[in-house]
C-alpha atoms as a PDB file:
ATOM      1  CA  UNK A   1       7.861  16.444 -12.929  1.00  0.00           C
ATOM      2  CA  UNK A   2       7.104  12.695 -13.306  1.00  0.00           C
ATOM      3  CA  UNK A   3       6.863  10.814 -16.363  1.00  0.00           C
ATOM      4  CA  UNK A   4       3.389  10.416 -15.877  1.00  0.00           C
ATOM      5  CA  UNK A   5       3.058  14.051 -15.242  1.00  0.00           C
ATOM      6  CA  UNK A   6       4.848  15.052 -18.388  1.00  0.00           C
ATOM      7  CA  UNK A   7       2.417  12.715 -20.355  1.00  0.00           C
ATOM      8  CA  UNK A   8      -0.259  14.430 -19.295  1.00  0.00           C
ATOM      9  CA  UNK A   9       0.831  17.494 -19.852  1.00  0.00           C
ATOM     10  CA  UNK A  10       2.146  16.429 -23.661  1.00  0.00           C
ATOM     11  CA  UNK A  11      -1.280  14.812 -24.058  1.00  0.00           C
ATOM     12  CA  UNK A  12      -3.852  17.803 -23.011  1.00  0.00           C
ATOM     13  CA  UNK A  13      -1.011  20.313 -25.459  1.00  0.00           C
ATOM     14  CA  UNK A  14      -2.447  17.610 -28.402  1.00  0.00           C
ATOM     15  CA  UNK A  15      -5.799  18.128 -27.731  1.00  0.00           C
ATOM     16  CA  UNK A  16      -5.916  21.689 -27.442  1.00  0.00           C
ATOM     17  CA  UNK A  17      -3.984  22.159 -30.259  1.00  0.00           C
ATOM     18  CA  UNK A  18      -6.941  19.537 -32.115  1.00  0.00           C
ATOM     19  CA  UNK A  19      -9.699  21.780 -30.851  1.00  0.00           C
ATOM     20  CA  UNK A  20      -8.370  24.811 -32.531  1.00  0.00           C
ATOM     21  CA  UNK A  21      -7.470  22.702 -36.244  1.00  0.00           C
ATOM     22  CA  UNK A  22     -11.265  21.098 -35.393  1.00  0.00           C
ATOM     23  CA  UNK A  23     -12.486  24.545 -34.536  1.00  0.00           C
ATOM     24  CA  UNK A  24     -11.343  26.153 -37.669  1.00  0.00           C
ATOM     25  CA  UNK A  25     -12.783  23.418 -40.141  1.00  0.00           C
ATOM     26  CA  UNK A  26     -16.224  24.908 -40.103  1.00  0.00           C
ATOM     27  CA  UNK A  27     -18.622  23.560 -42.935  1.00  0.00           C
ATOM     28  CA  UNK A  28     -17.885  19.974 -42.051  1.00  0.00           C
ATOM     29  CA  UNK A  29     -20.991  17.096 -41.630  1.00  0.00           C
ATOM     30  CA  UNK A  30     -18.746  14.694 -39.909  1.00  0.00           C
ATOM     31  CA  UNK A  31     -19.685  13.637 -36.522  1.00  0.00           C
ATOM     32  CA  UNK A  32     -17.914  11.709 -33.564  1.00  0.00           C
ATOM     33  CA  UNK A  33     -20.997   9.594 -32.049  1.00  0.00           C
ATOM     34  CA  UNK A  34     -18.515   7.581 -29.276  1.00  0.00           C
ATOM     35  CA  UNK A  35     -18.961   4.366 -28.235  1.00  0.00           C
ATOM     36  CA  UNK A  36     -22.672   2.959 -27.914  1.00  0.00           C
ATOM     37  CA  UNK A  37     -24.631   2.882 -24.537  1.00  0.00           C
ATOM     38  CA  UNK A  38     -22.611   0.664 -22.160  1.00  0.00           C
ATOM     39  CA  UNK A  39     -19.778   0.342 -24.170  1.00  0.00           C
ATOM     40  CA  UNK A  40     -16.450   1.774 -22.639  1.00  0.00           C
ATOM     41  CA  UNK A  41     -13.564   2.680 -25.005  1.00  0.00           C
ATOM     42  CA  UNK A  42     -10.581   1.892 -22.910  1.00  0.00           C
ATOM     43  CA  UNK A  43      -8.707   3.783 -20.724  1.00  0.00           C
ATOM     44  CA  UNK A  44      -7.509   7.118 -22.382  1.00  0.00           C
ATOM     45  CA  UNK A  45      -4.325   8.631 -21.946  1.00  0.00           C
ATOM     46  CA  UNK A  46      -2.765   5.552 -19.703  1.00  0.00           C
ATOM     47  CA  UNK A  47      -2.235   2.594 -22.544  1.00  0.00           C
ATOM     48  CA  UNK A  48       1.710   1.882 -22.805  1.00  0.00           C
ATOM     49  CA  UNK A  49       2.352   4.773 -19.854  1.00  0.00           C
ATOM     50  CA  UNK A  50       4.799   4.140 -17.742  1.00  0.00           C
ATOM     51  CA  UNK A  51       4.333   5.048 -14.111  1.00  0.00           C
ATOM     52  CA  UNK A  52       6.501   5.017 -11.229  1.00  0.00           C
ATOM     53  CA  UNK A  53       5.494   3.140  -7.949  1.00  0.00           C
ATOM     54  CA  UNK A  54       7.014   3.360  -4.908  1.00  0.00           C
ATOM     55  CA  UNK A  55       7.069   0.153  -2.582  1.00  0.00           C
ATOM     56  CA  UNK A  56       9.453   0.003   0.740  1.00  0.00           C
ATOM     57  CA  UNK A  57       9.996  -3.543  -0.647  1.00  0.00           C
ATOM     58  CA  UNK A  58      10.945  -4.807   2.801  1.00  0.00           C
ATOM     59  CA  UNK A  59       7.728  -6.218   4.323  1.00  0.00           C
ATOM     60  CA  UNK A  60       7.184  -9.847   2.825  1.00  0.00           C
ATOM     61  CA  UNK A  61       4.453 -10.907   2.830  1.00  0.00           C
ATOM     62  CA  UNK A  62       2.881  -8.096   0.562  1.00  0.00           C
ATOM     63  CA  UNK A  63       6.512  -6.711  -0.835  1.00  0.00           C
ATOM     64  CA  UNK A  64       9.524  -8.377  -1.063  1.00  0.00           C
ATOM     65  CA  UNK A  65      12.754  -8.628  -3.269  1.00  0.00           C
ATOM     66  CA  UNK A  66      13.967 -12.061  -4.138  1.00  0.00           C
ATOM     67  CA  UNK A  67      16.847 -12.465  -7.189  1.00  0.00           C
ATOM     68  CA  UNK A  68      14.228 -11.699  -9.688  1.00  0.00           C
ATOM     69  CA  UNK A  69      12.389  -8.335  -8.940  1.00  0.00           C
ATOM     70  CA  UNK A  70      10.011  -7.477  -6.464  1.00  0.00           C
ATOM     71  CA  UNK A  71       6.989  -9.628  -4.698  1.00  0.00           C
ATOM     72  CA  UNK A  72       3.789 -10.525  -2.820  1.00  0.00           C
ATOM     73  CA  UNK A  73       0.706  -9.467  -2.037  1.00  0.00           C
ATOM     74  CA  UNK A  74       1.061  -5.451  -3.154  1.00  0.00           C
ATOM     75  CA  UNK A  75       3.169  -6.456  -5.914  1.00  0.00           C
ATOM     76  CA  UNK A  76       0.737  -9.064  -7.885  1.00  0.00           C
ATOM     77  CA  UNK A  77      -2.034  -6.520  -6.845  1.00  0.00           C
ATOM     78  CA  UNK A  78      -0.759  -3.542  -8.400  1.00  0.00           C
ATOM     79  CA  UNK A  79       0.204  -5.412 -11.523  1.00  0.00           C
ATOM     80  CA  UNK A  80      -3.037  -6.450 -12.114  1.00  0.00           C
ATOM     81  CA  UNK A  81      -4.114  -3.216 -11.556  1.00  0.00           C
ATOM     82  CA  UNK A  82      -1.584  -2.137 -14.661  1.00  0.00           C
ATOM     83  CA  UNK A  83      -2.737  -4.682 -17.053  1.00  0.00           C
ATOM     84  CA  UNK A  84      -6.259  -3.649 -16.747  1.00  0.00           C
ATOM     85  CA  UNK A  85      -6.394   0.044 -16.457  1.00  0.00           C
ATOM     86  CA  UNK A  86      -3.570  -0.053 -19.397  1.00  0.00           C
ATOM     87  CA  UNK A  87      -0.076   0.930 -17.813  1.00  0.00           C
ATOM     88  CA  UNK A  88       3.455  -0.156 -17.456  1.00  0.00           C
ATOM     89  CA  UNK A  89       5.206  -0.207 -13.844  1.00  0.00           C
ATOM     90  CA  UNK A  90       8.139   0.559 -12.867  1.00  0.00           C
ATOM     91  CA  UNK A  91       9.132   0.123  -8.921  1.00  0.00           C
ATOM     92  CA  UNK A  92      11.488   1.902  -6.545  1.00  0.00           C
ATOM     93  CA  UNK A  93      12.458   0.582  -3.247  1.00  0.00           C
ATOM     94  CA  UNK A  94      11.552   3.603  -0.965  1.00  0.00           C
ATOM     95  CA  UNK A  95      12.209   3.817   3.269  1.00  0.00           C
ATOM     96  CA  UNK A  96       8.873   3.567   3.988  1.00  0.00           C
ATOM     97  CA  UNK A  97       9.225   6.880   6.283  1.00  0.00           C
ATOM     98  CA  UNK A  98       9.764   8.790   2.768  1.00  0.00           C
ATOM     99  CA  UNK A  99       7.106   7.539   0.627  1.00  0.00           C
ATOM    100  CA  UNK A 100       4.183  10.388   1.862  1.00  0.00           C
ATOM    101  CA  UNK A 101       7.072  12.915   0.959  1.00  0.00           C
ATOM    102  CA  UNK A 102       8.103  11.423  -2.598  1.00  0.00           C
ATOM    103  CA  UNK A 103       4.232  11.393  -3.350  1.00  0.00           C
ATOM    104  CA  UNK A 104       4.622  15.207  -2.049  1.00  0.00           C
ATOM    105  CA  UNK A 105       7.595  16.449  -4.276  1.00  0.00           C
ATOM    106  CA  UNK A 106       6.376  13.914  -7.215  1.00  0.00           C
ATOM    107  CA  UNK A 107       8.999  11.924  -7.376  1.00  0.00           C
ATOM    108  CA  UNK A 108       6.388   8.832  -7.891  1.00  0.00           C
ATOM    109  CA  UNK A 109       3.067   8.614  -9.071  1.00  0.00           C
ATOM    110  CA  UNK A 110       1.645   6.008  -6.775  1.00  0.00           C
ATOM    111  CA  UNK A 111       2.996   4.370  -3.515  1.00  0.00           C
ATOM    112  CA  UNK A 112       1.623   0.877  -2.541  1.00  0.00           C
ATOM    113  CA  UNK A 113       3.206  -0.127   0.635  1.00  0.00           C
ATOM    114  CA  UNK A 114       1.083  -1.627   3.065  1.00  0.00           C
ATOM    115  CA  UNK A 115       0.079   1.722   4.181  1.00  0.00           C
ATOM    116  CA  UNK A 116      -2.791   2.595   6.433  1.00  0.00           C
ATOM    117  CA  UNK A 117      -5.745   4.725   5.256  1.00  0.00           C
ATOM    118  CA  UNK A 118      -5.484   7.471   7.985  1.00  0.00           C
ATOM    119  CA  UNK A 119      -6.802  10.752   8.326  1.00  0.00           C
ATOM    120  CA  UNK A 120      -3.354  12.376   8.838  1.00  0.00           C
ATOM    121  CA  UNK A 121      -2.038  10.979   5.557  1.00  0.00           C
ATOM    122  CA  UNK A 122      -5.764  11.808   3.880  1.00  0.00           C
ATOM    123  CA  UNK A 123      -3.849  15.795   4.833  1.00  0.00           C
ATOM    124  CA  UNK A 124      -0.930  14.808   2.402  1.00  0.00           C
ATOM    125  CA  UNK A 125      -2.159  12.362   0.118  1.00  0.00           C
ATOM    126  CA  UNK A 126      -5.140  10.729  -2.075  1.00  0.00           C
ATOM    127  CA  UNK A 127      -5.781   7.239  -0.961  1.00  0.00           C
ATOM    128  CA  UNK A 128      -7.335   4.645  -3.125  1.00  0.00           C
ATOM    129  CA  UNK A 129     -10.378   2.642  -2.286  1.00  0.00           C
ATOM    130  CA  UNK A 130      -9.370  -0.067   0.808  1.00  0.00           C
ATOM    131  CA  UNK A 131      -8.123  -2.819  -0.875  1.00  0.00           C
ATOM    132  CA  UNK A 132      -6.896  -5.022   2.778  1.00  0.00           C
ATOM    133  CA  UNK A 133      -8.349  -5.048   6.634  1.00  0.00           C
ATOM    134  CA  UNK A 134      -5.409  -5.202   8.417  1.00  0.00           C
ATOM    135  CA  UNK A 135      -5.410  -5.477  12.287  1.00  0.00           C
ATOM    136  CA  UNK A 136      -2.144  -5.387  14.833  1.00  0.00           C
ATOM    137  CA  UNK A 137      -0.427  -8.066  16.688  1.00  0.00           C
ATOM    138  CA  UNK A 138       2.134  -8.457  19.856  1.00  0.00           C
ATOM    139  CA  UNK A 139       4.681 -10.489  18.438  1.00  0.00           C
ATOM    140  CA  UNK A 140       7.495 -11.158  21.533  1.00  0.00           C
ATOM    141  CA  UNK A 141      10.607 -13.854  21.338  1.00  0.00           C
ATOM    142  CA  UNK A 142       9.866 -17.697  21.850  1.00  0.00           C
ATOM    143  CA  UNK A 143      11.243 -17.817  25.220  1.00  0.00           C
ATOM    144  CA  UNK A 144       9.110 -14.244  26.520  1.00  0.00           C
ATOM    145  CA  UNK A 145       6.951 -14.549  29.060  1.00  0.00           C
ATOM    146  CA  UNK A 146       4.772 -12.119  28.091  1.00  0.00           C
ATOM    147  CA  UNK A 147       0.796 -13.393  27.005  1.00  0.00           C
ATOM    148  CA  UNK A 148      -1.145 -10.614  26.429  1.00  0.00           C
ATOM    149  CA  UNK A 149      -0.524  -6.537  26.291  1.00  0.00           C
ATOM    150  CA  UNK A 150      -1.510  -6.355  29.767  1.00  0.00           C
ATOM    151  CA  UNK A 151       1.818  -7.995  30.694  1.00  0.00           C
ATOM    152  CA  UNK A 152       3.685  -4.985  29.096  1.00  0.00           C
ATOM    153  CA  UNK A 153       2.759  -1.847  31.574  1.00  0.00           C
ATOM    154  CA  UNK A 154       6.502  -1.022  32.570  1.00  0.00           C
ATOM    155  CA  UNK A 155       8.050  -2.976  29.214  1.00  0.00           C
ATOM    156  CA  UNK A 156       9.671  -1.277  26.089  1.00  0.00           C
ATOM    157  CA  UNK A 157       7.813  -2.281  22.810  1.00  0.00           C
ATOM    158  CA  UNK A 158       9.059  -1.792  19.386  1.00  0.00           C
ATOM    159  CA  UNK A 159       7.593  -0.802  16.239  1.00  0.00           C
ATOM    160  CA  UNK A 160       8.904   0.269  12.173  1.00  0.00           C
ATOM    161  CA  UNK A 161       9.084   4.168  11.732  1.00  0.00           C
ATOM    162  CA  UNK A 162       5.452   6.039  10.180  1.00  0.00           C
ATOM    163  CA  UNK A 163       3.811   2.658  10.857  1.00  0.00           C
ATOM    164  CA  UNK A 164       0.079   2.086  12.460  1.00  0.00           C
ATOM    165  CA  UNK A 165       1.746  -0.062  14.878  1.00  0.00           C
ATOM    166  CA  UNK A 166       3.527   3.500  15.988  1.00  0.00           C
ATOM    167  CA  UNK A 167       0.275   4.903  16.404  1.00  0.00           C
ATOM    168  CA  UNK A 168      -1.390   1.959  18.426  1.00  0.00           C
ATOM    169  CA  UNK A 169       1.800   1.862  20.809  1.00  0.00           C
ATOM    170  CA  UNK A 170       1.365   5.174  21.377  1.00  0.00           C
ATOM    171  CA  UNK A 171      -2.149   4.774  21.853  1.00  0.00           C
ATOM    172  CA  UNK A 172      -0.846   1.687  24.652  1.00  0.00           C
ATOM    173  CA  UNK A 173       1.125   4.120  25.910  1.00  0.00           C
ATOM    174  CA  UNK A 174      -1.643   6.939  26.295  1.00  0.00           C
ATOM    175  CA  UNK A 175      -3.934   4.025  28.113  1.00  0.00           C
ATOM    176  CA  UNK A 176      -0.906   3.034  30.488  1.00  0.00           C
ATOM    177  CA  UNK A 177      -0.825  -0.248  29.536  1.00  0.00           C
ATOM    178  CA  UNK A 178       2.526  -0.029  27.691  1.00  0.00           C
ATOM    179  CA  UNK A 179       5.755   1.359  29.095  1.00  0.00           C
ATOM    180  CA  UNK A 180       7.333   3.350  26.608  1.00  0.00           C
ATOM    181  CA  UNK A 181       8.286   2.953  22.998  1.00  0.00           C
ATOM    182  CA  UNK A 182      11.010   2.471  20.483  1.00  0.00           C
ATOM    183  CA  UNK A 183      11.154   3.411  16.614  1.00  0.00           C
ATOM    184  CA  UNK A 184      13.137   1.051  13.664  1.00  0.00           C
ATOM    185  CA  UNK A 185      13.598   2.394  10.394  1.00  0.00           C
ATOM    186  CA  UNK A 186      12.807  -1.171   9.510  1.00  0.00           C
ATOM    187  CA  UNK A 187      10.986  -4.241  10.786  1.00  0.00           C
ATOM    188  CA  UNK A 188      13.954  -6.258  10.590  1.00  0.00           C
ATOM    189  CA  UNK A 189      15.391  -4.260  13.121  1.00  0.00           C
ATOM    190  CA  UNK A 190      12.818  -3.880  15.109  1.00  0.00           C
ATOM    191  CA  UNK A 191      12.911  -8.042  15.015  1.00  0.00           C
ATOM    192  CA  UNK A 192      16.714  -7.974  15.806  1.00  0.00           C
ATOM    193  CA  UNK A 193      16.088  -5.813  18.526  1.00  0.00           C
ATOM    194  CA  UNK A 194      13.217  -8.405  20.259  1.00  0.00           C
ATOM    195  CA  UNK A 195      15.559 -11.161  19.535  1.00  0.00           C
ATOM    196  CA  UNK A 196      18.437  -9.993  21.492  1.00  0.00           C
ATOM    197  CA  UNK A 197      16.440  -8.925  24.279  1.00  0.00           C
ATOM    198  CA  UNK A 198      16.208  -4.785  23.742  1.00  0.00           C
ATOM    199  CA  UNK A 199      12.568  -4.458  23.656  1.00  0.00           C
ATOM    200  CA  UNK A 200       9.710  -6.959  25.249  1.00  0.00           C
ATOM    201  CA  UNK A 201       7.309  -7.020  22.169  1.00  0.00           C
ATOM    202  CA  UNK A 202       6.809  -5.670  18.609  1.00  0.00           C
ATOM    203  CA  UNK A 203       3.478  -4.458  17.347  1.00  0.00           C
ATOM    204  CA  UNK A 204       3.354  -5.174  13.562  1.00  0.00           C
ATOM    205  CA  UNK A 205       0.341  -6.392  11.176  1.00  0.00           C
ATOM    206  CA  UNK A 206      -0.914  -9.233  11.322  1.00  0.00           C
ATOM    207  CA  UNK A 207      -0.501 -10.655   8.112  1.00  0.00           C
ATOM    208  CA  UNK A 208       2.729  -9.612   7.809  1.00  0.00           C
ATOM    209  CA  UNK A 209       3.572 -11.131  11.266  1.00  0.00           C
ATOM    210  CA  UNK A 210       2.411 -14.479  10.801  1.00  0.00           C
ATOM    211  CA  UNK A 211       4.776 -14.613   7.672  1.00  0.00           C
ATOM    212  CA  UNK A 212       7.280 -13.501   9.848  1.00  0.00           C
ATOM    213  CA  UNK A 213       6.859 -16.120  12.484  1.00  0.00           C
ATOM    214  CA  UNK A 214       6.950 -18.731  10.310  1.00  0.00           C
ATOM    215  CA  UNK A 215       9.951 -17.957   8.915  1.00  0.00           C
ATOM    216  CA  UNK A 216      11.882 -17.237  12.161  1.00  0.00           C
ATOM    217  CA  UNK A 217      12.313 -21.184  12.788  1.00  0.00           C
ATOM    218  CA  UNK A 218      10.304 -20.858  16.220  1.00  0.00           C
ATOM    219  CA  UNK A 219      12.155 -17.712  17.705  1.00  0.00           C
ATOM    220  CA  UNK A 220       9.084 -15.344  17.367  1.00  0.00           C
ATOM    221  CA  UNK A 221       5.746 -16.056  18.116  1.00  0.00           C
ATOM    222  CA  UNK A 222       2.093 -14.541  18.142  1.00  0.00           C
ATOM    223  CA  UNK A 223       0.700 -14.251  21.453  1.00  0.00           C
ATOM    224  CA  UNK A 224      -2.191 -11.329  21.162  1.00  0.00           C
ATOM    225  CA  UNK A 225      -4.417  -9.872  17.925  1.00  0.00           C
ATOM    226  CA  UNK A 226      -4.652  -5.987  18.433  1.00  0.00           C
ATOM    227  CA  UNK A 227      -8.631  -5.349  16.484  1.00  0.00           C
ATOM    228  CA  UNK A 228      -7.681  -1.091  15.268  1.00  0.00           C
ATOM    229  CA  UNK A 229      -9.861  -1.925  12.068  1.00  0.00           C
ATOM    230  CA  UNK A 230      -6.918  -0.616   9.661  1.00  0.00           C
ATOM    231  CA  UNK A 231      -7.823  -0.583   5.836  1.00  0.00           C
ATOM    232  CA  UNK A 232      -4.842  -0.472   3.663  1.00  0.00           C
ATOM    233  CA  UNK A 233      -4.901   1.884   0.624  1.00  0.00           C
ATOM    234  CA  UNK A 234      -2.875   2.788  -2.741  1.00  0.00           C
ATOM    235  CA  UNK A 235      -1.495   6.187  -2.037  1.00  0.00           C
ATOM    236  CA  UNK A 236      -1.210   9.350  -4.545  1.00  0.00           C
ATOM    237  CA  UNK A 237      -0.226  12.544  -5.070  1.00  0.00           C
ATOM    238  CA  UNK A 238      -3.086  14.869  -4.506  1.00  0.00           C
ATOM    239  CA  UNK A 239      -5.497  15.575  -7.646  1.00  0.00           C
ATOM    240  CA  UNK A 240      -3.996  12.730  -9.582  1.00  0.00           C
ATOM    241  CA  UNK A 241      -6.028  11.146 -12.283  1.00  0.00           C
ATOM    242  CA  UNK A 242      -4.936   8.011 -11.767  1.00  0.00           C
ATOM    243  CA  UNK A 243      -6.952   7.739  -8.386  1.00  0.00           C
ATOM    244  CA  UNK A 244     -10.183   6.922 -10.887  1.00  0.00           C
ATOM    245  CA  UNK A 245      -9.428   4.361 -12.916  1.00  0.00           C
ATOM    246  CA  UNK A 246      -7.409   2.048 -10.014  1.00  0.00           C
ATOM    247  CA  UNK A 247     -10.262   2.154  -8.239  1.00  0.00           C
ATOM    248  CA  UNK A 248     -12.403   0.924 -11.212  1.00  0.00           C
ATOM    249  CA  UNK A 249      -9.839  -1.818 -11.833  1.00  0.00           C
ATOM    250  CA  UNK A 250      -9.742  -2.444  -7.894  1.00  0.00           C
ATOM    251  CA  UNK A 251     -13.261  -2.781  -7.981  1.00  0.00           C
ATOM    252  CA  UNK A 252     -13.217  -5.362 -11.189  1.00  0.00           C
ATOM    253  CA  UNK A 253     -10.336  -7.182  -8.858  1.00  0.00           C
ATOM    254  CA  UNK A 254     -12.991  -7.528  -5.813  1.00  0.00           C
ATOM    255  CA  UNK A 255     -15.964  -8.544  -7.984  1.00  0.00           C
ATOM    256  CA  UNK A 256     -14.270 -10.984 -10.623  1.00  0.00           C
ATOM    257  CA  UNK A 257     -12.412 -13.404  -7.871  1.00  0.00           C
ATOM    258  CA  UNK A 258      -8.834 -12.046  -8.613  1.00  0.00           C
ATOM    259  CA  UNK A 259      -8.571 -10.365  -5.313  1.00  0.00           C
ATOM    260  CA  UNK A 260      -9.319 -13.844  -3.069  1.00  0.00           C
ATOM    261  CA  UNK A 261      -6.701 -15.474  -5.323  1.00  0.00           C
ATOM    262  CA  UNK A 262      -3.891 -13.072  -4.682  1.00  0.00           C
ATOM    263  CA  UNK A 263      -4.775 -13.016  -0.970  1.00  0.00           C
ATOM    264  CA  UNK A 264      -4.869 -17.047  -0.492  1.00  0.00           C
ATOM    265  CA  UNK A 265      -1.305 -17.027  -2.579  1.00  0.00           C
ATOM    266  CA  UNK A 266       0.203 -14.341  -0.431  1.00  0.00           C
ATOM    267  CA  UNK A 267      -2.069 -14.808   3.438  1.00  0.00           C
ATOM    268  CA  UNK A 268      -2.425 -18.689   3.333  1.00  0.00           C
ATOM    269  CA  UNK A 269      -6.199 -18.489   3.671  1.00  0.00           C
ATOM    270  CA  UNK A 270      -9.643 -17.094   1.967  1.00  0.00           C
ATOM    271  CA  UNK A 271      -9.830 -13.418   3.334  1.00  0.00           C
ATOM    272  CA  UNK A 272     -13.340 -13.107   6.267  1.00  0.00           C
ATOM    273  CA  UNK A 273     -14.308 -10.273   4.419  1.00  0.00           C
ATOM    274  CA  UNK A 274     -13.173  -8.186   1.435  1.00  0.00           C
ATOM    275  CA  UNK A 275     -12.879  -4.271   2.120  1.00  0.00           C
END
């Protein structure tokens, strides 16, 4: 059982055990009235929890891990997310491949990873509210002659492990215009392997791959944008009550201007649209 889970469990023993001293104070005139019409009175049960996320903090630019903790674009995002909705957050660098079963077993109580909204993880897990549009690329070596997907019909193409760019290979695949396939547990491998010539292309996100090009000192480029209208979304176990109040913050985040300011830090430019 998480910490989170053991809080709420601790917190709904208090009340019931309130209900019965409330219950047997009859003869009382003292009313609760709440808060006014319109007013909210905070989030209950989640100021100064601490909860754990799970991030495969491995896929700059939305997570990272430089000397001083983790980064980027799902980092700043979910911390915002904390500081209104009133918890603390503590991150574990998960394989990506085992974050749907950690969220399973409870071992975390949210996983923010880059991680596609699909409707074989919506089997497994509770997805926030989109919070990115996130469409594929063919990233291939600098010195590939390869221009376009269609140049790939008998080439290998490699992609990271429980990734969307797995499903839209296999999708290539399916439609015979890619060759066959190869799995990474990570990117970087999947990067090592175009490099030295083991696979033709990689299929990886687009934001994500742009960060990665520019960092590869001209040995990768971007020759094709793969449209699969992919939303990211905050994942959860199923049933958990923290699915409500992220999405109010998430909203706040959208409407207030926090959410273009964390995208043109982390993407380089104002997002087209916001999910």
């Amino acid at each position: 059982m998480t910490r989170w889970s053991r809080s709420l469990f601790s917190a709904a023993l208090i009340l019931a055990i309130a209900l019965v001293v409330v219950g047997c104070s009859a003869g009382t005139e003292e009313t609760f009235q709440g808060g006014a019409p319109g007013e909210t009175t905070g989030p209950v049960g989640l100021v100064d929890e601490e909860i754990t996320v799970a991030s495969n903090i491995a896929y700059p630019p939305f997570e990272f891990s430089p000397r001083h903790g983790p980064e980027g674009f799902d980092i700043d995002l979910m911390n915002e997310i904390a500081d209104r909705v009133g918890f603390e957050v503590e991150y574990e660098n998960v394989p990506f491949d085992e974050l749907l079963r950690g969220l399973n077993t409870e071992l975390y109580d949210v996983a923010i990873s880059a991680m596609t909204i699909t409707s074989a993880r919506e089997q497994q897990v509770d997805f926030s509210d989109p919070y990115f549009n996130a469409d594929q690329c063919l990233l291939v070596a600098s010195y590939s002659d390869v221009e376009s997907v269609d140049d790939l019909a008998e080439a290998t193409v490699g992609v990271q492990l429980g990734t969307a760019g797995q499903i839209e290979v296999q999708a290539l695949i399916n439609a015979e215009r890619v060759g066959r396939g190869v799995t990474f547990r990570t990117i970087e491998d999947a990067f090592a392997a175009l490099q030295a010539g083991q696979v033709e292309g990689v299929i990886y996100d687009l934001a994500a791959a742009q960060a990665a090009v520019e960092e590869s000192d001209g040995r990768l480029r971007i020759v094709e944008t793969v449209p699969t209208g992919d939303q990211y979304g905050i994942a959860f176990p199923q049933d958990s009550a923290l699915v409500e109040p992220v999405n109010e913050a998430l909203a706040e985040i959208k409407a207030d201007g926090t959410y273009e300011e964390i995208y043109e830090r982390w993407i380089g430019l104002p997002p087209e649209e916001i999910p």
